[in-house]
C-alpha atoms as a PDB file:
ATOM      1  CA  UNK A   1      76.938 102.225 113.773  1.00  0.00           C
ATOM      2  CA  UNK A   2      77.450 104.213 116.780  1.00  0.00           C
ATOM      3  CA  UNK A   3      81.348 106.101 117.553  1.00  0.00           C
ATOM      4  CA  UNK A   4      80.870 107.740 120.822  1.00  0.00           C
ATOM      5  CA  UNK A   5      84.439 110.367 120.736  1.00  0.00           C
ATOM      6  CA  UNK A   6      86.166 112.542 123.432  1.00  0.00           C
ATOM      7  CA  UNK A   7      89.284 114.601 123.720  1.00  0.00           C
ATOM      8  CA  UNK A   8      91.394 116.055 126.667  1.00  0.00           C
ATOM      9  CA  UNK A   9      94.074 118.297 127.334  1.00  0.00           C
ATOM     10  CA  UNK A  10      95.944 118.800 130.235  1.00  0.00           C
ATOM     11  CA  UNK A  11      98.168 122.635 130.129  1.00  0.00           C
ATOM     12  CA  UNK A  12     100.846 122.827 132.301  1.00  0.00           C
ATOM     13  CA  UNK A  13     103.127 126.192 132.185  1.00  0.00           C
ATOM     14  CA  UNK A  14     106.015 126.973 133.796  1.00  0.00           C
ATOM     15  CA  UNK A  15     107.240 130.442 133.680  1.00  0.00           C
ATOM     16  CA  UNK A  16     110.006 132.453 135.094  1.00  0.00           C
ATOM     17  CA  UNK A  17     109.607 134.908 138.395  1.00  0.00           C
ATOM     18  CA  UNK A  18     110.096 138.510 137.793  1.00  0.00           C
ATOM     19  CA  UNK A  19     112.255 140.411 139.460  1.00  0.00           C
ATOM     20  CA  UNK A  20     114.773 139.339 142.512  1.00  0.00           C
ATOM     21  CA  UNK A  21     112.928 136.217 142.763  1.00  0.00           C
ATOM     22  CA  UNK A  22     113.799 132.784 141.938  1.00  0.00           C
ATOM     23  CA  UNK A  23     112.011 130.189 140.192  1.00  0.00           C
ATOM     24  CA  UNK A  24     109.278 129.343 138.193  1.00  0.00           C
ATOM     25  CA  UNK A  25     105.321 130.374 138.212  1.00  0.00           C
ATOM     26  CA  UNK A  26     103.164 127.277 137.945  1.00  0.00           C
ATOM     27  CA  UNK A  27     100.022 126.782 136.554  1.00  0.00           C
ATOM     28  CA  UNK A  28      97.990 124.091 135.196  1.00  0.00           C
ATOM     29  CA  UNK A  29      94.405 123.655 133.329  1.00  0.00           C
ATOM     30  CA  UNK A  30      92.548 120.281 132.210  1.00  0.00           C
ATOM     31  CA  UNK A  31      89.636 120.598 129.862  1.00  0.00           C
ATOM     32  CA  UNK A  32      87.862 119.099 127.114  1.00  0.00           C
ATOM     33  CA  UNK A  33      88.382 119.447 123.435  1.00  0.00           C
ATOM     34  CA  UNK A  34      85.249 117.912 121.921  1.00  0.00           C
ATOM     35  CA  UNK A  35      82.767 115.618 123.591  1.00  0.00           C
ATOM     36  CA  UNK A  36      80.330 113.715 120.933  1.00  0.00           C
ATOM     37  CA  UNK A  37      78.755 110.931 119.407  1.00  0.00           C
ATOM     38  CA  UNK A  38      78.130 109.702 115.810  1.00  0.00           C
ATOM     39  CA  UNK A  39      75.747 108.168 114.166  1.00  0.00           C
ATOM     40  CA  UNK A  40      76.997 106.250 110.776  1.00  0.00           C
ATOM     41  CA  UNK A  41      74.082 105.746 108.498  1.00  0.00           C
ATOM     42  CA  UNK A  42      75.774 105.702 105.120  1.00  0.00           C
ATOM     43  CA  UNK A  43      79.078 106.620 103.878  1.00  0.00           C
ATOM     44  CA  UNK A  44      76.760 109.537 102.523  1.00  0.00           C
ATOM     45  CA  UNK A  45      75.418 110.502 105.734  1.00  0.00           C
ATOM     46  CA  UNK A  46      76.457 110.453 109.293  1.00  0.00           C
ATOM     47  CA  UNK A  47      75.062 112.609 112.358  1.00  0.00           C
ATOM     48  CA  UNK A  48      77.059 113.975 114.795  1.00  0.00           C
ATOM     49  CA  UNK A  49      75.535 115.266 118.254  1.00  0.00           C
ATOM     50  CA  UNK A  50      77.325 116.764 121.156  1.00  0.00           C
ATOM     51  CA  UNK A  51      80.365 119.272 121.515  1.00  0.00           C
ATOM     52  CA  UNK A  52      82.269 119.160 118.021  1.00  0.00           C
ATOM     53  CA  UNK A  53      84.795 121.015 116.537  1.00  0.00           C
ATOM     54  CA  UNK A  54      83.770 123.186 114.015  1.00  0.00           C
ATOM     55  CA  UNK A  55      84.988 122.137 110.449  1.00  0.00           C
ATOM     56  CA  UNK A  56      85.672 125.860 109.291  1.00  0.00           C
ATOM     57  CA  UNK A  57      88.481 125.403 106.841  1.00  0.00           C
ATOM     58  CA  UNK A  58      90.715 122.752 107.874  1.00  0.00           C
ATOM     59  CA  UNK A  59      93.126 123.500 110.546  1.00  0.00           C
ATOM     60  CA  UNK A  60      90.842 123.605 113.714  1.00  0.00           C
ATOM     61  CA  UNK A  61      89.665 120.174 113.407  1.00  0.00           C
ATOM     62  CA  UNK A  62      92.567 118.301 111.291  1.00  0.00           C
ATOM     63  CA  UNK A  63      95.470 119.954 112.589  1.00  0.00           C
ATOM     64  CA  UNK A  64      94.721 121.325 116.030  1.00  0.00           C
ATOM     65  CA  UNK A  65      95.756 118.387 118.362  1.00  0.00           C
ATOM     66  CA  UNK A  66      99.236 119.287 119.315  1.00  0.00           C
ATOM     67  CA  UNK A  67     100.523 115.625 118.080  1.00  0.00           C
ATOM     68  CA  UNK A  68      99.088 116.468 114.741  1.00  0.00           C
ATOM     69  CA  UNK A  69     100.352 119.963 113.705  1.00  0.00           C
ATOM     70  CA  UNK A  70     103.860 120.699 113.322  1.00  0.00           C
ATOM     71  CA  UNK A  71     104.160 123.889 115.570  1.00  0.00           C
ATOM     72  CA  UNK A  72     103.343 124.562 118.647  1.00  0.00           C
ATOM     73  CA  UNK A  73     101.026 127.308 118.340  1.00  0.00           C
ATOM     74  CA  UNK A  74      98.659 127.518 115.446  1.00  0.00           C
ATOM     75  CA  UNK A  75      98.180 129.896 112.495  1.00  0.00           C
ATOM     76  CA  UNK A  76      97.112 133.491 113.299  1.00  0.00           C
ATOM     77  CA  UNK A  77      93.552 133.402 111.405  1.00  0.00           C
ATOM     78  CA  UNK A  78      93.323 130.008 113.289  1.00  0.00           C
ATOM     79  CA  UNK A  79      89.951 131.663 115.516  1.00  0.00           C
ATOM     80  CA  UNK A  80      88.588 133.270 112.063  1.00  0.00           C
ATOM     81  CA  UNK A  81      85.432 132.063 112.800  1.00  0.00           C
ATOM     82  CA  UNK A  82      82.242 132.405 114.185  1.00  0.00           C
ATOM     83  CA  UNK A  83      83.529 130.344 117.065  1.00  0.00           C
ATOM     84  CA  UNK A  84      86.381 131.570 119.217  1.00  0.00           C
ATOM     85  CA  UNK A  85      86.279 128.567 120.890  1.00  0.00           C
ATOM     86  CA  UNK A  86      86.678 126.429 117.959  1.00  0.00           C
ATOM     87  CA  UNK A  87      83.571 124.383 118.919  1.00  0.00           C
ATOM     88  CA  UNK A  88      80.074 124.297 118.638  1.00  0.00           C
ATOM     89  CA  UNK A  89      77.539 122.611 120.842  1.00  0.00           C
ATOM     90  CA  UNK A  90      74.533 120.880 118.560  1.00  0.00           C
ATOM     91  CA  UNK A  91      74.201 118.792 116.009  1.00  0.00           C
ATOM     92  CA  UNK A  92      76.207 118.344 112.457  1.00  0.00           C
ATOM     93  CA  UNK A  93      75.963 116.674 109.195  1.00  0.00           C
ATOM     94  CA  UNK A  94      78.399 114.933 107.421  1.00  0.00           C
ATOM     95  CA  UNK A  95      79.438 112.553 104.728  1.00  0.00           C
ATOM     96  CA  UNK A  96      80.680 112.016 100.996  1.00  0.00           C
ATOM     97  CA  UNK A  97      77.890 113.587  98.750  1.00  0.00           C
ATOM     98  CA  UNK A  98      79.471 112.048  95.528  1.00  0.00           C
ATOM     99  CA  UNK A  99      81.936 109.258  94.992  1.00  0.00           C
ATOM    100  CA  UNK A 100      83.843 108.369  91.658  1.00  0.00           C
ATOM    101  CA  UNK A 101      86.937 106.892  90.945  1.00  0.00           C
ATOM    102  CA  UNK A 102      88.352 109.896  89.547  1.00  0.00           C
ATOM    103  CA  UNK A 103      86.711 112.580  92.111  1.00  0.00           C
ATOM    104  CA  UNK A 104      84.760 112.848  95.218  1.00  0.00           C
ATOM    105  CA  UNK A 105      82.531 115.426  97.018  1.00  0.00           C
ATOM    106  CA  UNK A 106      82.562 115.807 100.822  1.00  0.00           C
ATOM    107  CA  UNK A 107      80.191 117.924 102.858  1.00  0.00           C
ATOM    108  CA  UNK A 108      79.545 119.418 106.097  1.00  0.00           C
ATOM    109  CA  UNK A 109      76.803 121.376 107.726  1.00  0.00           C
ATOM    110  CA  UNK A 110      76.416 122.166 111.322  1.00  0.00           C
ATOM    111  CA  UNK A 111      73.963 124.104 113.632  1.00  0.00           C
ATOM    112  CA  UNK A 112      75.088 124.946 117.483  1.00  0.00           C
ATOM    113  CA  UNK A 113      73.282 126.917 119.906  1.00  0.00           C
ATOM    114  CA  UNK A 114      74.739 129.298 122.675  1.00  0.00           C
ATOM    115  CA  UNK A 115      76.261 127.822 125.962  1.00  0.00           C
ATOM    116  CA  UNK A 116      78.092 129.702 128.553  1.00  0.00           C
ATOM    117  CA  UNK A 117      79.398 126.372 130.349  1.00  0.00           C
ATOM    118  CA  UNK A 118      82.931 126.570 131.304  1.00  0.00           C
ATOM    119  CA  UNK A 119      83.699 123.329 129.548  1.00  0.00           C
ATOM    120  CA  UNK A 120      81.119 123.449 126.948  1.00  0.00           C
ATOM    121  CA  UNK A 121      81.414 127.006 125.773  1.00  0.00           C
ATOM    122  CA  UNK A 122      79.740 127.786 122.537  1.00  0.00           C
ATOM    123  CA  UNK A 123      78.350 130.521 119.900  1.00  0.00           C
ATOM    124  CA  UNK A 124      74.655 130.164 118.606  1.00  0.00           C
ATOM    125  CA  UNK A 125      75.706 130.230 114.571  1.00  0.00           C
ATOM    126  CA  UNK A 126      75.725 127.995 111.728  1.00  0.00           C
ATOM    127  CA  UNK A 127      77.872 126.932 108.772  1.00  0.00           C
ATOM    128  CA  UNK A 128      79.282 124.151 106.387  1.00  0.00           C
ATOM    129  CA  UNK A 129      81.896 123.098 104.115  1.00  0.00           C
ATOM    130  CA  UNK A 130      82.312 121.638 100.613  1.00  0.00           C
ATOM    131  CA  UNK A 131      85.614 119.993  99.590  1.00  0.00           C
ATOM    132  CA  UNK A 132      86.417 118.318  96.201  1.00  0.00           C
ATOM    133  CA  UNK A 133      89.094 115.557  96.205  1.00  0.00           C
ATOM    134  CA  UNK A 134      90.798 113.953  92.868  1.00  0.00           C
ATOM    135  CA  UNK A 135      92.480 111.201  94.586  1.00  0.00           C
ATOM    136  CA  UNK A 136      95.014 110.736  91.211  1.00  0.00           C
ATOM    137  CA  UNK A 137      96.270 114.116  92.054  1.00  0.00           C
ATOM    138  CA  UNK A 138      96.034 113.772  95.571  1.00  0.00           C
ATOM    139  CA  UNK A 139      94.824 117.318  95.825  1.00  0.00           C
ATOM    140  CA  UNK A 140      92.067 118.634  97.595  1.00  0.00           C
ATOM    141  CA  UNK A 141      90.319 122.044  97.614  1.00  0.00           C
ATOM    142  CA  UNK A 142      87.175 123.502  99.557  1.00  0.00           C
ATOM    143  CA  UNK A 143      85.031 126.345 100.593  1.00  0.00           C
ATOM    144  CA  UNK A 144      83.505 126.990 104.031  1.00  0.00           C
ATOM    145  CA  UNK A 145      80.870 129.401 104.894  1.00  0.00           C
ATOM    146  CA  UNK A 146      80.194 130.344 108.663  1.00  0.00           C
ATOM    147  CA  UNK A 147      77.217 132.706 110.181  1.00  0.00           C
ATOM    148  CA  UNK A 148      77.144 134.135 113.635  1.00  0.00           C
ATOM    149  CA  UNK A 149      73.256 134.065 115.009  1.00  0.00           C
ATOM    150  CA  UNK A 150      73.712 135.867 118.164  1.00  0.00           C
ATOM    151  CA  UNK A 151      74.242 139.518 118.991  1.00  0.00           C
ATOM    152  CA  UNK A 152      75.195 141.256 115.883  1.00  0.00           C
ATOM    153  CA  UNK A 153      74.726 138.724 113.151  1.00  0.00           C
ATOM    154  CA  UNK A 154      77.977 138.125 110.905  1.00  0.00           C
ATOM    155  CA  UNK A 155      79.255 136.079 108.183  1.00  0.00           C
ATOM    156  CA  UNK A 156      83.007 134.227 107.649  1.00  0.00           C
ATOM    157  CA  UNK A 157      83.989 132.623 104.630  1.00  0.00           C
ATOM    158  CA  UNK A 158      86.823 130.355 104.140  1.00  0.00           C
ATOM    159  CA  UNK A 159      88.807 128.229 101.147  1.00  0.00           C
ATOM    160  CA  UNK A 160      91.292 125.738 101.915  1.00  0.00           C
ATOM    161  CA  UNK A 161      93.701 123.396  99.156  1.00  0.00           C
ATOM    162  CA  UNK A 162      95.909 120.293 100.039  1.00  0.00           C
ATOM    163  CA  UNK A 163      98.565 119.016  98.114  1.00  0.00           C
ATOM    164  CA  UNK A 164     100.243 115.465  98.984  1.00  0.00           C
ATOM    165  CA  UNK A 165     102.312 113.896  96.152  1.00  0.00           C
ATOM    166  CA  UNK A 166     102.027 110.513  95.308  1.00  0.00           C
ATOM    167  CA  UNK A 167     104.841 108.475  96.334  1.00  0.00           C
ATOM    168  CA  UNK A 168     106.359 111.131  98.453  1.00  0.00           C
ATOM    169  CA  UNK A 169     106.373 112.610 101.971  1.00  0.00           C
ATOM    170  CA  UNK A 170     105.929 115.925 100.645  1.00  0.00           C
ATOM    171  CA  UNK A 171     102.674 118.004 101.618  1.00  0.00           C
ATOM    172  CA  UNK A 172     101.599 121.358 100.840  1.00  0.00           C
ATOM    173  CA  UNK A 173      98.683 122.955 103.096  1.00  0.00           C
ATOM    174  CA  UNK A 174      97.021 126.524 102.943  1.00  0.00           C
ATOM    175  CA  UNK A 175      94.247 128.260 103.937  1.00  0.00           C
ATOM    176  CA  UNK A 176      92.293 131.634 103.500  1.00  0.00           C
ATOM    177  CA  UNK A 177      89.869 133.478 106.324  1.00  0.00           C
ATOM    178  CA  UNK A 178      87.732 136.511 105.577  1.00  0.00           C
ATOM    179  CA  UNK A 179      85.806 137.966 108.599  1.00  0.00           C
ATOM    180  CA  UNK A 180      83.843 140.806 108.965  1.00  0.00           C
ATOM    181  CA  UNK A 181      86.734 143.084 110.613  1.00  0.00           C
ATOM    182  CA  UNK A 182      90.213 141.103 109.402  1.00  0.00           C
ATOM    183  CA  UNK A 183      91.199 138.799 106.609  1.00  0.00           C
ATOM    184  CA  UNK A 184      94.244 136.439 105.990  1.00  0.00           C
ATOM    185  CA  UNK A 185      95.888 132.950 104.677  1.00  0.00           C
ATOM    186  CA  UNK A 186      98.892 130.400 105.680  1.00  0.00           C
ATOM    187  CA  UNK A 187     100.368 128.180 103.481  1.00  0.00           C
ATOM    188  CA  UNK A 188     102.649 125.688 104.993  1.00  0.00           C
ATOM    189  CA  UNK A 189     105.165 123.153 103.810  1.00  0.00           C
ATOM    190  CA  UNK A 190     107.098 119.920 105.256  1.00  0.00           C
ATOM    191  CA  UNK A 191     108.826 117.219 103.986  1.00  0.00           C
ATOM    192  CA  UNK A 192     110.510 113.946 104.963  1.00  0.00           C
ATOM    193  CA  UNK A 193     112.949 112.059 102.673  1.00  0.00           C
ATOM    194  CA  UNK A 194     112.481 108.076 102.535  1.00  0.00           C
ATOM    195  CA  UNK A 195     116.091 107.987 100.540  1.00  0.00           C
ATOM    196  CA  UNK A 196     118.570 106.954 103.059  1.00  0.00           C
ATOM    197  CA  UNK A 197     116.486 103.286 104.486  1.00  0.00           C
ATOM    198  CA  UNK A 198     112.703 105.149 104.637  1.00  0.00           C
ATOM    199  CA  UNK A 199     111.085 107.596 106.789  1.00  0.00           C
ATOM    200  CA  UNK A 200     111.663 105.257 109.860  1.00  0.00           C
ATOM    201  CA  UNK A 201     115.318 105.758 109.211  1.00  0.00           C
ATOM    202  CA  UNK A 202     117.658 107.975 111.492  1.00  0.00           C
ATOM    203  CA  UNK A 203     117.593 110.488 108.652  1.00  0.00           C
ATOM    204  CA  UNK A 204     113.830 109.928 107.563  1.00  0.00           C
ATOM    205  CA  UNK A 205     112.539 111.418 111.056  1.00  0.00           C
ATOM    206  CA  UNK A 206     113.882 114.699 110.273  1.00  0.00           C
ATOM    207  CA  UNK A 207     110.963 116.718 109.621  1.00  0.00           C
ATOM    208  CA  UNK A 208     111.821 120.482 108.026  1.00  0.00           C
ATOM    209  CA  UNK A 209     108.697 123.033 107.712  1.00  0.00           C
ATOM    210  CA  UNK A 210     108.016 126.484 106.575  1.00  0.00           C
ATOM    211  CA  UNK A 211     104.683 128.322 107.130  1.00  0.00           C
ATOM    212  CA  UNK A 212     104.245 131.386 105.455  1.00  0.00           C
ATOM    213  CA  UNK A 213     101.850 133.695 106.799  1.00  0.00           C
ATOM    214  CA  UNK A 214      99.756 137.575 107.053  1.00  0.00           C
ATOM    215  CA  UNK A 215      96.551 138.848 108.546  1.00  0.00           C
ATOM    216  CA  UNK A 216      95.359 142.560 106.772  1.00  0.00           C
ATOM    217  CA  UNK A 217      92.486 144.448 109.508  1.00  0.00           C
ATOM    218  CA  UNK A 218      89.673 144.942 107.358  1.00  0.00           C
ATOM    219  CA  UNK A 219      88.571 147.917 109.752  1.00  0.00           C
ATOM    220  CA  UNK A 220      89.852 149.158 113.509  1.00  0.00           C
ATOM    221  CA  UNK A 221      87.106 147.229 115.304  1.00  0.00           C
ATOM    222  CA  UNK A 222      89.569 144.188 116.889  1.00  0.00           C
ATOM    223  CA  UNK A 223      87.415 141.639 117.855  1.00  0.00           C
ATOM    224  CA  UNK A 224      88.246 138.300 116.140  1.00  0.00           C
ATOM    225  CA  UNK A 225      91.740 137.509 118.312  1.00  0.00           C
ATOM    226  CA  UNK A 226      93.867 138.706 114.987  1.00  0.00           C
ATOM    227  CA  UNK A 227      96.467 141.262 115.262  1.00  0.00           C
ATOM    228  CA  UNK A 228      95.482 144.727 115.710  1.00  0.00           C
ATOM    229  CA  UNK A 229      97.899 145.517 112.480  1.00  0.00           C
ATOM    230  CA  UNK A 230      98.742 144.116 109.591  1.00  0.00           C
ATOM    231  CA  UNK A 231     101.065 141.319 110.311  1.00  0.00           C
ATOM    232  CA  UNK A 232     103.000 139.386 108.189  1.00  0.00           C
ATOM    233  CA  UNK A 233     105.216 136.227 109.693  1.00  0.00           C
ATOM    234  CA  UNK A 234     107.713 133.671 108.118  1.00  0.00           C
ATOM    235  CA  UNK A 235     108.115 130.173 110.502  1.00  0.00           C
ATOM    236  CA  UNK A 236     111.176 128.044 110.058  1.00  0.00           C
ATOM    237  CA  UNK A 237     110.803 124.613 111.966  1.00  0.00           C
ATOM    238  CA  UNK A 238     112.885 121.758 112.370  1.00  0.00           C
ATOM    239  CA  UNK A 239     110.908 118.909 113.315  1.00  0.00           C
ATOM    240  CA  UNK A 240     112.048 114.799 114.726  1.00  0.00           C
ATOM    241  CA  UNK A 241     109.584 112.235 114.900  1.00  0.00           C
ATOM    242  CA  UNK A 242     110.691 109.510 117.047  1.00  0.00           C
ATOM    243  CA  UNK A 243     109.077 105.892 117.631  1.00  0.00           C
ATOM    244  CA  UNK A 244     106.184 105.660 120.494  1.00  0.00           C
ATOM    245  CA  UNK A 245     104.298 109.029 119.095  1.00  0.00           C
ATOM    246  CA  UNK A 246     106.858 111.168 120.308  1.00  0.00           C
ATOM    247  CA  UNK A 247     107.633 114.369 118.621  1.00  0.00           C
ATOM    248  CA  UNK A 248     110.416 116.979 119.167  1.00  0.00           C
ATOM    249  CA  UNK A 249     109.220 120.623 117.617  1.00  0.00           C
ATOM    250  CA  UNK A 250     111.385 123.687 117.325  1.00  0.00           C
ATOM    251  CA  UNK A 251     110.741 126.606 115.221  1.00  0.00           C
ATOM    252  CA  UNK A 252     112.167 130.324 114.423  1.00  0.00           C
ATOM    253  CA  UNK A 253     109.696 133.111 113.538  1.00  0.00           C
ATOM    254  CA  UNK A 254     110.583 136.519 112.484  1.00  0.00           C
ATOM    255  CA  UNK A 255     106.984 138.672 112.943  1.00  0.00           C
ATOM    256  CA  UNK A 256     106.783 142.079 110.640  1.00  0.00           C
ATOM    257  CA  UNK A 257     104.209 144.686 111.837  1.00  0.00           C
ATOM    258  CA  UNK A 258     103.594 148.364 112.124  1.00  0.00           C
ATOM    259  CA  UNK A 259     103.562 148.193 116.087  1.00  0.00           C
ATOM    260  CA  UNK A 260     107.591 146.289 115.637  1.00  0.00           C
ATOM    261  CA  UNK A 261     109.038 143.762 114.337  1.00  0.00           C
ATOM    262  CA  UNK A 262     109.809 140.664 116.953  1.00  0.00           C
ATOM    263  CA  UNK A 263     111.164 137.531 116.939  1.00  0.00           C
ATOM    264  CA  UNK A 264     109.508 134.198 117.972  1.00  0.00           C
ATOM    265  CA  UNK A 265     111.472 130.670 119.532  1.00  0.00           C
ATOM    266  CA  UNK A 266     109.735 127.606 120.498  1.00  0.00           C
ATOM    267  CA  UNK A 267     110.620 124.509 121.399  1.00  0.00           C
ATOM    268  CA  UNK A 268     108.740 121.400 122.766  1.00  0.00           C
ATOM    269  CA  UNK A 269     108.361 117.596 122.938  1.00  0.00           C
ATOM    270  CA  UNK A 270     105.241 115.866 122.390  1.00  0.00           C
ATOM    271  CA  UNK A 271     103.988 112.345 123.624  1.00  0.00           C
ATOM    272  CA  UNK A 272     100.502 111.373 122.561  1.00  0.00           C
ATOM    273  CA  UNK A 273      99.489 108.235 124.322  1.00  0.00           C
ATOM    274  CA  UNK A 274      96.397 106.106 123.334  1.00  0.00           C
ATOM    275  CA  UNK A 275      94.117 103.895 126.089  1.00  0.00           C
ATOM    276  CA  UNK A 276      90.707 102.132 125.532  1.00  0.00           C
ATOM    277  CA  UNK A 277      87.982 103.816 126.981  1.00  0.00           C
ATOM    278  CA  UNK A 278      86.277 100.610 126.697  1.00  0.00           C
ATOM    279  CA  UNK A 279      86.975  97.043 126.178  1.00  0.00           C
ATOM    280  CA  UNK A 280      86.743  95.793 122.669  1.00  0.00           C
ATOM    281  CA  UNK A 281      86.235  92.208 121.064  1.00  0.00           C
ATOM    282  CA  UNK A 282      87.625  90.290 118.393  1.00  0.00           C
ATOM    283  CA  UNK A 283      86.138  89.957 115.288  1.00  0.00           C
END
């Protein structure tokens, strides 16, 4: 089976005029997320060609689609990876290594060479992931591994766990990033209650999340798009899903560093629509 994929984004920022002047700045940017195609073999084994995103930990290709995550801007060890771009430009591996009713074993291993395109950039490295799922628990925990092969050669290492209740709209996410100049986690939190008529309910669409974060500088060498200090930040949002995929976001961050401590307010409303790229038939 064949599952040609594609993602786009279109940016548009508005920002205030310095100054005397009126008004608002505007820019605008359209580009590509990923760009591939897939080959499904097996449940085992599936190859992936084109421009992916990398599957270093989880949050760059799970959560990274602004309908998906539940803030605006992602963590800060989000580009801990060999990949600043978040994508690699190759070919990649994929599939469940081991299936049993109690466990499972997922895998990923990728290969993407260097690329200075403007909408295919990419980083001539290598990497994979393990995960191990016990779908009783509903909990999931993995490893990644990534290796930059260009320039001077270095090595990232990851570890992600999941946690979704049974029976509940409860989940529990986290991650940990270790790079060769800066180190850190996130562990995030969100719930919806299906007590008062379920989570379509006026009350079920209320969406509350914490993310809990820091970043520690391994050495002064800043080259991995981390702070340049230690940085610790707590996230408060308060999140309303409505019906037609439309989100409204708002969150409150209060940053701790050595350079000062800042606050951070965001708010937004999202509206992912859905259109065939190509006209289907009924089975």
């Amino acid at each position: 089976m064949r599952l040609p994929s594609a993602s786009a984004y279109l940016l548009e920022y508005f920002t205030p005029k310095g100054g005397d002047q009126s008004g608002y700045n505007h820019l605008h940017y359209i580009g590509l997320s990923y760009l591939q195609g897939a080959y499904v073999a097996s449940h085992h084994f599936t190859i992936v060609a084109g421009d992916y995103l990398i599957p270093f930990n989880t949050y760059n290709d799970r959560l990274s689609p602004i309908w998906i995550g539940n803030y605006q801007d992602g963590p800060l060890i989000a580009n801990l990876s060999y990949s600043s771009s978040g994508s690699g430009l190759g070919g990649m591996l994929r599939g469940n290594a081991i299936q049993r009713s109690k466990y499972s074993i997922d895998y990923s291993y990728y290969y993407s060479t260097r690329s200075a395109n403007e909408q295919f950039t990419a980083s001539r490295g290598s990497g994979g992931r393990a995960s191990l799922y016990l779908p009783e628990q509903r909990l999931e925990a993995g490893l990644s591994y990534d290796r930059l092969l260009q320039g001077t050669h270095e090595n990232f290492y990851g570890a992600h766990a999941w946690w979704e209740p049974k029976d509940t709209a409860f989940r529990l996410r986290s991650e940990f990033a270790r790079g060769q100049h800066a180190e850190g986690y996130w562990v995030e939190a969100d719930y919806r209650t299906r007590a008062f008529g379920g989570l379509d309910s006026l009350i079920g669409r209320i969406e509350p999340v914490f993310r809990m974060q820091q970043t520690f500088r391994r050495d002064t060498i800043v080259s991995d798009g981390l702070p340049p200090m230690n940085t610790q930040r707590a996230e408060f949002g308060f999140d309303y899903n409505l019906p037609h995929n439309t989100r409204i976001i708002t969150s409150y961050a209060r940053q701790f560093s050595s350079t000062g401590n800042e606050n951070v307010w965001e708010t937004g409303i999202v509206y992912r629509f859905l259109f065939p790229a190509w006209k289907g038939k009924q089975q």
